[in-house]
Protein backbone atom coordinates (compact mmCIF):
# COMPACT_ATOMS: atom_id res chain seq x y z
CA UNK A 1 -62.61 28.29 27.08
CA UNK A 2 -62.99 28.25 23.21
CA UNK A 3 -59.53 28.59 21.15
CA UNK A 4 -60.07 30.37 18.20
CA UNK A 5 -57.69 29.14 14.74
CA UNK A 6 -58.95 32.00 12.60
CA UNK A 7 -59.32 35.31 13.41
CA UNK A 8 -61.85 37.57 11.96
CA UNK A 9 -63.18 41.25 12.33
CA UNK A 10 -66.61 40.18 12.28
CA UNK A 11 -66.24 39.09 15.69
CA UNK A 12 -64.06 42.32 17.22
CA UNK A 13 -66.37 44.62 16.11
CA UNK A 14 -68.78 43.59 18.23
CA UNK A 15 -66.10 43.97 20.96
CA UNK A 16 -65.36 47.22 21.35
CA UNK A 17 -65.22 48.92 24.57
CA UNK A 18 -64.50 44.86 25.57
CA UNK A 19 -61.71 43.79 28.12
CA UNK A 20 -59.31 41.26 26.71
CA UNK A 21 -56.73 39.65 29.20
CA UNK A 22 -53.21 39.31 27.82
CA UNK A 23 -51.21 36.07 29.44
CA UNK A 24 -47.59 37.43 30.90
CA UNK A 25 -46.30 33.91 32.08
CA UNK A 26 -48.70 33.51 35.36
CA UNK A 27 -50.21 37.28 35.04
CA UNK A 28 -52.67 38.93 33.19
CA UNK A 29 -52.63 42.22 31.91
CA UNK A 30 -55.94 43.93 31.12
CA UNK A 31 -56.52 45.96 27.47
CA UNK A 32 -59.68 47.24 26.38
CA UNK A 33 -60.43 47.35 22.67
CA UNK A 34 -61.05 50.67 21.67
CA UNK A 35 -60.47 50.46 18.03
CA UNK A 36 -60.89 48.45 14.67
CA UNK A 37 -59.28 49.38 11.63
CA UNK A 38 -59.58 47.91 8.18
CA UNK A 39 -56.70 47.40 5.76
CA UNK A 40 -57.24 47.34 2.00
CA UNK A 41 -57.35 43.27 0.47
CA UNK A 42 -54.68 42.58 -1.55
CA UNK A 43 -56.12 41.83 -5.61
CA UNK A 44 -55.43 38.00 -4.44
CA UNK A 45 -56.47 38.03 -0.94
CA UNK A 46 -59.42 36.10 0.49
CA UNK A 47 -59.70 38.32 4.08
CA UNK A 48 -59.46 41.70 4.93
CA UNK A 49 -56.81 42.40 6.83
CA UNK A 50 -57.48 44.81 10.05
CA UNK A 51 -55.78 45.77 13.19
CA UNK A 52 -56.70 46.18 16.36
CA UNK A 53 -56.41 48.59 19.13
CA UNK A 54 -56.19 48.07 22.70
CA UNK A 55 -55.76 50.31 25.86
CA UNK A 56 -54.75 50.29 29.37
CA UNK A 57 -53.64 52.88 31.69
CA UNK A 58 -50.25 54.11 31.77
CA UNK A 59 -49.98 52.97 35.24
CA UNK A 60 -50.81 49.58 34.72
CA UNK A 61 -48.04 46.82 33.86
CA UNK A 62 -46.94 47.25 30.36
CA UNK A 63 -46.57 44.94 27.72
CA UNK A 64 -43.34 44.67 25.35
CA UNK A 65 -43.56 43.95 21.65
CA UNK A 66 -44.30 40.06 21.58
CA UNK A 67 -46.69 37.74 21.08
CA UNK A 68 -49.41 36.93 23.50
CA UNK A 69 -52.22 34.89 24.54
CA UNK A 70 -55.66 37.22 24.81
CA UNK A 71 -58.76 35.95 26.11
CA UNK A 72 -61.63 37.98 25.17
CA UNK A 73 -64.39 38.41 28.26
CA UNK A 74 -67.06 35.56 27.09
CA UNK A 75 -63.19 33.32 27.16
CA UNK A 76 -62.59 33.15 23.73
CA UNK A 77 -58.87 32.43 23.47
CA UNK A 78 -57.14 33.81 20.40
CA UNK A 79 -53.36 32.36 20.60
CA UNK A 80 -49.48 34.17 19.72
CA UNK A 81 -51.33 37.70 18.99
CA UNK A 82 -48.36 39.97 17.95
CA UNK A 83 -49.28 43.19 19.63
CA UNK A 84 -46.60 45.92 19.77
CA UNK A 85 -46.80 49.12 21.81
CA UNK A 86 -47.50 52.89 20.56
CA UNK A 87 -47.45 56.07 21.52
CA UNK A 88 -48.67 57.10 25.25
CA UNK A 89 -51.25 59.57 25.68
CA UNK A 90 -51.89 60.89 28.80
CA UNK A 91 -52.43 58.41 31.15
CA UNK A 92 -53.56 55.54 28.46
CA UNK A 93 -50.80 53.45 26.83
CA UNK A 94 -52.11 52.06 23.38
CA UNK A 95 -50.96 48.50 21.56
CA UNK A 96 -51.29 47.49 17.82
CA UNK A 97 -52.24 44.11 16.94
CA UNK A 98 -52.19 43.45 12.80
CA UNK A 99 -54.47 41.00 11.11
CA UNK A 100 -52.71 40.00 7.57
C-alpha cells in the first residue's frame, strides 16, 4: 500500500465513480466518489484547493464528522482525511472532504 503526503486533484479526478474504504477502528466503510469540486486559489496560494464528495447508501454504517484513513481501490492510502457528513437524499448519505 502506497501512503500518500500530498494530496492533489489531479489524481481524484480520475477517480470518480471509484470506491474508497474509510478505516472505523477494525472496519471499513465503503464511499464512492461521486464528485470533485474546485475552490478558488487564494492570490498567495500555490494549490487549488477542492473538495471531495463521497457516497454510500443510507443503509450502510455511517460515518461521524472525524478524520479518517481512506484507501483508494489501486491501495493508495491518503491519512487523517476530515470528512464530515451532509444532507441525506433518498437512500444515499453524502460526506464532504475539503482540500485547503
Amino acid at each position: 500500500m502506497m501512503i500518500c503526503e500530498v494530496v492533489e486533484i489531479d489524481y481524484f479526478q480520475k477517480q470518480i465513480g471509484n470506491i474508497f474504504m474509510a478505516q472505523i477502528g477494525m472496519e471499513q466503510v465503503e464511499l464512492r466518489l461521486i464528485r470533485i469540486k474546485e475552490e478558488v486559489r487564494g492570490p498567495r496560494s500555490t494549490r487549488t484547493p477542492f473538495t471531495l464528495t463521497f457516497a454510500n447508501p443510507r443503509d450502510d454504517e455511517r460515518l461521524e464528522r472525524g478524520r479518517y484513513d481512506l484507501v483508494s481501490e489501486e491501495g493508495r492510502k491518503f491519512q487523517e482525511v476530515n470528512l464530515a457528513p451532509q444532507a441525506v437524499r433518498g437512500q444515499i448519505q453524502t460526506y464532504v472532504a475539503f482540500f485547503r
